[in-house]
N, C-alpha and C. Protein backbone atom coordinates (compact mmCIF):
# COMPACT_ATOMS: atom_id res chain seq x y z
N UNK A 1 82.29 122.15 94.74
CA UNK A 1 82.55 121.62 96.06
C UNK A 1 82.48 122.73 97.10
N UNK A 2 82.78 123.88 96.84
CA UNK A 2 83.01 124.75 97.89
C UNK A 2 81.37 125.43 98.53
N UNK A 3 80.54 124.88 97.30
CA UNK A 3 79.06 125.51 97.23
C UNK A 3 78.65 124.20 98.36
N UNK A 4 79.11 123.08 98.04
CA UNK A 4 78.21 122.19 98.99
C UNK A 4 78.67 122.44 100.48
N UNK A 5 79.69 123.21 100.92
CA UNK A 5 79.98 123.55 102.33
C UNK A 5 79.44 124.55 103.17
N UNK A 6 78.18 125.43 102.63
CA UNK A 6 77.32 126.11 103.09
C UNK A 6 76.09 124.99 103.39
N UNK A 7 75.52 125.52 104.37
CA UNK A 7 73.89 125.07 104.75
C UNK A 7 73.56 123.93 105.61
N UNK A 8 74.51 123.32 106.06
CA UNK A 8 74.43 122.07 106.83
C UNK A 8 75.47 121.86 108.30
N UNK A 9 76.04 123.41 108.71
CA UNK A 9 76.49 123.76 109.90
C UNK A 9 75.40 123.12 110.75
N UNK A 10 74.82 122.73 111.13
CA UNK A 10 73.27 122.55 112.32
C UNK A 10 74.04 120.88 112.17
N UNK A 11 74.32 120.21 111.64
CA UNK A 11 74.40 119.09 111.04
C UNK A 11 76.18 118.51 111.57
N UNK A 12 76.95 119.45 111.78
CA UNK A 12 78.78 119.22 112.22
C UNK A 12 78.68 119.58 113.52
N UNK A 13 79.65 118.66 114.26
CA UNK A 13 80.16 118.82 115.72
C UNK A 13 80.64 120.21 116.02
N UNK A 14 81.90 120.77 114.82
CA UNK A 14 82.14 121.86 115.26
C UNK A 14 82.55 122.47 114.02
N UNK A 15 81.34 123.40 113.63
CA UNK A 15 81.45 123.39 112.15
C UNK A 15 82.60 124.95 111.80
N UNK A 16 83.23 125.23 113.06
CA UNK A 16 83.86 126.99 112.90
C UNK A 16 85.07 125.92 113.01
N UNK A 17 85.30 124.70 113.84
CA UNK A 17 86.60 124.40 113.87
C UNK A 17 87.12 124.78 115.34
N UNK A 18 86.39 125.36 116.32
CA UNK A 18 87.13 126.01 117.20
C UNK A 18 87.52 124.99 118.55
N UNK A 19 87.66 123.81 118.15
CA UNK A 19 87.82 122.58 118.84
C UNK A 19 89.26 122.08 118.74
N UNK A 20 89.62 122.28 117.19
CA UNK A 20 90.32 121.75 116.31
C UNK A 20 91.41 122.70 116.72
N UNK A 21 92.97 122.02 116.78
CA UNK A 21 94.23 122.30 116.97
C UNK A 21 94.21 122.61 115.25
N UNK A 22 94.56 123.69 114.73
CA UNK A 22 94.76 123.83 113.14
C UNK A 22 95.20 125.21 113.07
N UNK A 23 96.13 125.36 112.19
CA UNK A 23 96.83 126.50 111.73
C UNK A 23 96.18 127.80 111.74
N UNK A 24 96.28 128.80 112.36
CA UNK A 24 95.60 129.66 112.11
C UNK A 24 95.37 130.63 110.61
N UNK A 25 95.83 130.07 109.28
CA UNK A 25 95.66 130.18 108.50
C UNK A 25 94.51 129.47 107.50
N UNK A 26 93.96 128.21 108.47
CA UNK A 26 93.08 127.32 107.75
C UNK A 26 91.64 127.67 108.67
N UNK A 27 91.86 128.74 109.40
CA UNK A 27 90.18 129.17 110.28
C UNK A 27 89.44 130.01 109.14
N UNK A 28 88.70 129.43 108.40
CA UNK A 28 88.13 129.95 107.34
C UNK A 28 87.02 128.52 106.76
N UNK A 29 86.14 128.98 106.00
CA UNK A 29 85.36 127.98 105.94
C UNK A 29 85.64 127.11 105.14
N UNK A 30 86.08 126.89 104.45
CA UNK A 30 86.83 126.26 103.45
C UNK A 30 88.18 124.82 104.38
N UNK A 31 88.55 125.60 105.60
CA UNK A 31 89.70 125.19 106.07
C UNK A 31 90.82 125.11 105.11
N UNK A 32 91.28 126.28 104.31
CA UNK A 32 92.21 125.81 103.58
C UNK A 32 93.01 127.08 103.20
N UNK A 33 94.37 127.39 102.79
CA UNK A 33 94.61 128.20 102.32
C UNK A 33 94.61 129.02 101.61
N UNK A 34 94.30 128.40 100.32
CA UNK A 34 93.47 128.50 98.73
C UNK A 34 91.96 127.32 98.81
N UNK A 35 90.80 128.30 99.24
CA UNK A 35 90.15 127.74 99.04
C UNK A 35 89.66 126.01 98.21
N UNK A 36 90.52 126.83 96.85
CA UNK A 36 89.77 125.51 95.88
C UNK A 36 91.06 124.17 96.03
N UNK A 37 92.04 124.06 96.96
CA UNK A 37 92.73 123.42 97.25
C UNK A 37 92.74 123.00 98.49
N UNK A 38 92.21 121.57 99.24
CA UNK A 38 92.37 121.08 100.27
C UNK A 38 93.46 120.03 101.02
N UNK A 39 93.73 120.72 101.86
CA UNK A 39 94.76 119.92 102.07
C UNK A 39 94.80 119.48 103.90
N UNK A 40 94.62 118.27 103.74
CA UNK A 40 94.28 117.57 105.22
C UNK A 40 95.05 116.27 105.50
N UNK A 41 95.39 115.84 106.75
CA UNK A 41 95.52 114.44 107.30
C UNK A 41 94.68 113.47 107.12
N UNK A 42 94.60 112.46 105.99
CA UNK A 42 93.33 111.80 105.49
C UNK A 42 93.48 110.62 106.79
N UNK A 43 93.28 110.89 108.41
CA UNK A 43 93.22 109.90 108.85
C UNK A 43 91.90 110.13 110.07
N UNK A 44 90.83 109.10 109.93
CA UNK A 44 89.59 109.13 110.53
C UNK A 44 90.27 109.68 112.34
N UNK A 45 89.76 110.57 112.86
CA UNK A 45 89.83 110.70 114.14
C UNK A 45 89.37 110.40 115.04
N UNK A 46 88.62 109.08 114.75
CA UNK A 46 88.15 107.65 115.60
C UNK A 46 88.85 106.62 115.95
N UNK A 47 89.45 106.36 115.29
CA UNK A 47 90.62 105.35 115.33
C UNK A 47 91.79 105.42 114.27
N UNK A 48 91.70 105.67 113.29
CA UNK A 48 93.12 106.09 112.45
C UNK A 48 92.56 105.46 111.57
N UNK A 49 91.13 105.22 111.11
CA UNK A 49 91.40 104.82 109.74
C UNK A 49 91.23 105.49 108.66
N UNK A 50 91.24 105.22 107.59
CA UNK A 50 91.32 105.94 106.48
C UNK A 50 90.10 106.14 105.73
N UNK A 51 89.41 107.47 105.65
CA UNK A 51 88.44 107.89 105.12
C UNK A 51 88.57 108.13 103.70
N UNK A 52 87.58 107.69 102.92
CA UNK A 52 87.71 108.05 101.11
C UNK A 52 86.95 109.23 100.99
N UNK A 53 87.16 109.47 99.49
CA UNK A 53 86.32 110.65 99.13
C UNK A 53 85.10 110.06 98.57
N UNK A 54 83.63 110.49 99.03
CA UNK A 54 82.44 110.21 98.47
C UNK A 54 81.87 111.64 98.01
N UNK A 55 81.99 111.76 97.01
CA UNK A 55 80.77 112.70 95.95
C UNK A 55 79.55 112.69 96.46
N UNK A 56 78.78 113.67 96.40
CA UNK A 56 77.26 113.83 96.21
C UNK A 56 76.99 113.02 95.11
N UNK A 57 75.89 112.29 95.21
CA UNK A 57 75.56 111.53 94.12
C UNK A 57 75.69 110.27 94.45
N UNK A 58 76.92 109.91 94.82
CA UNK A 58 77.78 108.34 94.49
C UNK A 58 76.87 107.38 94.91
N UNK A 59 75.99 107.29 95.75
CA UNK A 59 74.50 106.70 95.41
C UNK A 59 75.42 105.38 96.61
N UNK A 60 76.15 105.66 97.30
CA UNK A 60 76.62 105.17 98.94
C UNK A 60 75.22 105.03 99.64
N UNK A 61 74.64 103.26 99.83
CA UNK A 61 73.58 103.05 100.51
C UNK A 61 73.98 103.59 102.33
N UNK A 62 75.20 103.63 102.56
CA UNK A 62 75.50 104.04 103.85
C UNK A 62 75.61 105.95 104.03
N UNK A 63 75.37 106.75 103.23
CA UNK A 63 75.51 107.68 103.60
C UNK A 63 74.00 108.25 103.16
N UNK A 64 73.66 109.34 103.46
CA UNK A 64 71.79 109.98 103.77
C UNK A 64 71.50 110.47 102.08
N UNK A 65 70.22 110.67 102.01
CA UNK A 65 70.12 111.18 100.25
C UNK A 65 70.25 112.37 100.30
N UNK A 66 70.20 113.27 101.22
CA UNK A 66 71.01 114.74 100.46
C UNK A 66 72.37 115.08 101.53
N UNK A 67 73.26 113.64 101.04
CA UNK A 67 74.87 113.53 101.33
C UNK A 67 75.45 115.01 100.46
N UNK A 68 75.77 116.22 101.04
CA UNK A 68 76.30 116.91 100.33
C UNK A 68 77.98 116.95 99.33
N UNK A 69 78.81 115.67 99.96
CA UNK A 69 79.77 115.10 99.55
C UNK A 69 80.90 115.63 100.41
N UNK A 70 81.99 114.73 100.78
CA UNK A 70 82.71 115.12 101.49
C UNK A 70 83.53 113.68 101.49
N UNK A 71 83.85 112.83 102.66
CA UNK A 71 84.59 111.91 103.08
C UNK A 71 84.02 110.83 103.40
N UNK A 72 84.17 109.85 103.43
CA UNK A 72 83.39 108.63 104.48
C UNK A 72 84.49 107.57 105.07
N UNK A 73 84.60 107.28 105.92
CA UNK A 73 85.27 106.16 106.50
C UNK A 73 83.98 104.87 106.68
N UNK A 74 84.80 103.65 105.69
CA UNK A 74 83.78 103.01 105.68
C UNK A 74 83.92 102.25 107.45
N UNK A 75 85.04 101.97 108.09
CA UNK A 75 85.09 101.30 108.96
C UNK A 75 84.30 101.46 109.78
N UNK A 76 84.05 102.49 110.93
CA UNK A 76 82.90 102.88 111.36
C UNK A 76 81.67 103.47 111.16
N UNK A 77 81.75 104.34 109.82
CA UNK A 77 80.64 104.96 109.21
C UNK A 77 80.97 106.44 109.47
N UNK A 78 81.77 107.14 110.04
CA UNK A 78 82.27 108.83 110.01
C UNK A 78 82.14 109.16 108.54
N UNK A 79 81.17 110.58 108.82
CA UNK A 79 81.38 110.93 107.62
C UNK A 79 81.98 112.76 107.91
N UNK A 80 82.50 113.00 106.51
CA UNK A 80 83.45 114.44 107.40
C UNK A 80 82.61 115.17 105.66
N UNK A 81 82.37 116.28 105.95
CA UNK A 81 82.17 117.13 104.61
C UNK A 81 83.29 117.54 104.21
N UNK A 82 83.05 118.40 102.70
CA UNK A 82 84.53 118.94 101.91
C UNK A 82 85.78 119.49 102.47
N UNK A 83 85.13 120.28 103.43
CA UNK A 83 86.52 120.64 104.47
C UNK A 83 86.76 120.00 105.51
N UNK A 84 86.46 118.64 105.24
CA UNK A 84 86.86 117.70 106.84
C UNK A 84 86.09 117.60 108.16
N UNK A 85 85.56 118.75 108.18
CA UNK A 85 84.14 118.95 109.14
C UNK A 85 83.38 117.88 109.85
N UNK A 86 83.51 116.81 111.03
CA UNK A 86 82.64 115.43 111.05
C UNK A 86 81.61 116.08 111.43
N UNK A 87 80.46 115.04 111.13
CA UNK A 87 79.05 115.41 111.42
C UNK A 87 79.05 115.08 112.45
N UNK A 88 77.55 115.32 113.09
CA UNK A 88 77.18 114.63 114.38
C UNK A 88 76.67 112.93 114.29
N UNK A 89 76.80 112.44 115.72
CA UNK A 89 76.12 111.34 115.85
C UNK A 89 77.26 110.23 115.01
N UNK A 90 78.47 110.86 115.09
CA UNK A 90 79.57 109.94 114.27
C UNK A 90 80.71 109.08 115.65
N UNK A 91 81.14 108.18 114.96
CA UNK A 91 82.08 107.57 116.34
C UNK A 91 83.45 108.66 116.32
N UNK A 92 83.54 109.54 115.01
CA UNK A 92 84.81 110.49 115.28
C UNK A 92 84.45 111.70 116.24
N UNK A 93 85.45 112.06 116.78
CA UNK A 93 84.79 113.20 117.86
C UNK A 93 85.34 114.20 117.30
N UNK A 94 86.11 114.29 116.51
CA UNK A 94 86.83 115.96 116.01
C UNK A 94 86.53 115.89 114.50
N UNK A 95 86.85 116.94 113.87
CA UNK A 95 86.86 117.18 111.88
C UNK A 95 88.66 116.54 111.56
N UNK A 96 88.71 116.40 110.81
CA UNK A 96 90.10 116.09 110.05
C UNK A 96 90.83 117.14 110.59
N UNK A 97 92.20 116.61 110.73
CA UNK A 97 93.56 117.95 111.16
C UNK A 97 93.87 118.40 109.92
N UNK A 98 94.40 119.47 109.96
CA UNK A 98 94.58 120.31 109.36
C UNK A 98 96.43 120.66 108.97
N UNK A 99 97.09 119.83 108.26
CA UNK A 99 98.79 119.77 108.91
C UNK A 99 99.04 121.34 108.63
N UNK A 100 100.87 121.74 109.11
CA UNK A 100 100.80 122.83 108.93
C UNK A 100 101.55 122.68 107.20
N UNK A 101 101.44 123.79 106.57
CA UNK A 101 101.76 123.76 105.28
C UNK A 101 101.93 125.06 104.32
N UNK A 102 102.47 125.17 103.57
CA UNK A 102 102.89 126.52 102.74
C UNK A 102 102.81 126.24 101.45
N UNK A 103 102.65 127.13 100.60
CA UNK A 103 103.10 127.36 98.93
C UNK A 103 104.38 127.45 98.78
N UNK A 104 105.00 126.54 98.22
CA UNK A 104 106.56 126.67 97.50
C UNK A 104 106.34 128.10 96.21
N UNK A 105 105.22 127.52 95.60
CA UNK A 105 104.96 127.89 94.16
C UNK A 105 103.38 127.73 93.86
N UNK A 106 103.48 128.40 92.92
CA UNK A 106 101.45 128.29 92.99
C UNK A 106 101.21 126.56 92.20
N UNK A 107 102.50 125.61 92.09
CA UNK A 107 102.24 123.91 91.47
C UNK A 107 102.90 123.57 93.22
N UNK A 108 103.28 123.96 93.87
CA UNK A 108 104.00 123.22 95.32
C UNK A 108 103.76 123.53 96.51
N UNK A 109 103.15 122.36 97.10
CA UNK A 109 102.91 122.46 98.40
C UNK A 109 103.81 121.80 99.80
N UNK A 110 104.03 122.42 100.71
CA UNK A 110 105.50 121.73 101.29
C UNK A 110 104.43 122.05 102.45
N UNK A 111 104.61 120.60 102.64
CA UNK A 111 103.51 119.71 103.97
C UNK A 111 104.69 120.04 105.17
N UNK A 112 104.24 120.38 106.40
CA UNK A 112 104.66 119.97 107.57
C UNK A 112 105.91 121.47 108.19
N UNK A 113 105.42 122.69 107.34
CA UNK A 113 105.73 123.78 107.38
C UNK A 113 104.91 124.89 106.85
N UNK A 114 104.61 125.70 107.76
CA UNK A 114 103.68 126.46 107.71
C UNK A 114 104.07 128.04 107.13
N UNK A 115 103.57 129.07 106.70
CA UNK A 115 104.00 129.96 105.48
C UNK A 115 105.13 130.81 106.24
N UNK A 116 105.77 131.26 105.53
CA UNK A 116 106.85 131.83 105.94
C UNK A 116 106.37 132.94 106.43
N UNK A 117 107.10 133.59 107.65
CA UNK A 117 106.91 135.34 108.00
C UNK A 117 107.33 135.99 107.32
C-alpha cells in the first residue's frame, strides 16, 4: 500500500496536504505516524458520507483501470488514495482529516490526543 502512494501526485487536489488542517506530525507522505498504520476520519468531505476501502484490483466499474487503491465514497463518486489524498475533478474539495492521536503502546492508539511533549 505504501508503494501505491507514489506517482499519481499530478492526479490529487493537494497531494503535500498543505490545505489540510492536520497534525503536524502526519505532514509526511504517508499522512501518518507509523507509516504502515493509517489512521483517519473515515468521513467523505463532501457531505459526510462514508467512504469504503477499495483495493487496486477490486474490478469497481466506477473507479479508472489503473485505480491505485485507496477509498471510494460510493454516494457521490470521491475517490481519496491510501493516505486519504482526494483526487481531482471529485465533489470532495479537501483529502480526509487527519484526527489528532498518539501511541499508548506499540498495540494502542488513543484517538483525539496528540503525542505527548
Amino acid at each position: 500500500m505504501l508503494a501505491s502512494l507514489q506517482g499519481h501526485d499530478a492526479q490529487l487536489v493537494d497531494p503535500l496536504s498543505l490545505k489540510d488542517q492536520q497534525p503536524p506530525y502526519a505532514k509526511n507522505a504517508a499522512r501518518a505516524v507509523r507509516p504502515e498504520v493509517f489512521v483517519a476520519v473515515g468521513i467523505c468531505t463532501h457531505l459526510g458520507c462514508s467512504p469504503g476501502v477499495a483495493p487496486k484490483g477490486a474490478g469497481n466499474p466506477s473507479l479508472p483501470a489503473d485505480w491505485p487503491g485507496g477509498f471510494f465514497c460510493p454516494c457521490h463518486g470521491s475517490t481519496f488514495d491510501g493516505a486519504g489524498r482526494v483526487f481531482k475533478n471529485k465533489p470532495a474539495p479537501t483529502n480526509l482529516e487527519i484526527p489528532p492521536y498518539r501511541y499508548a503502546s506499540d498495540t494502542r492508539i488513543v484517538i483525539g490526543e496528540g503525542p505527548k511533549a
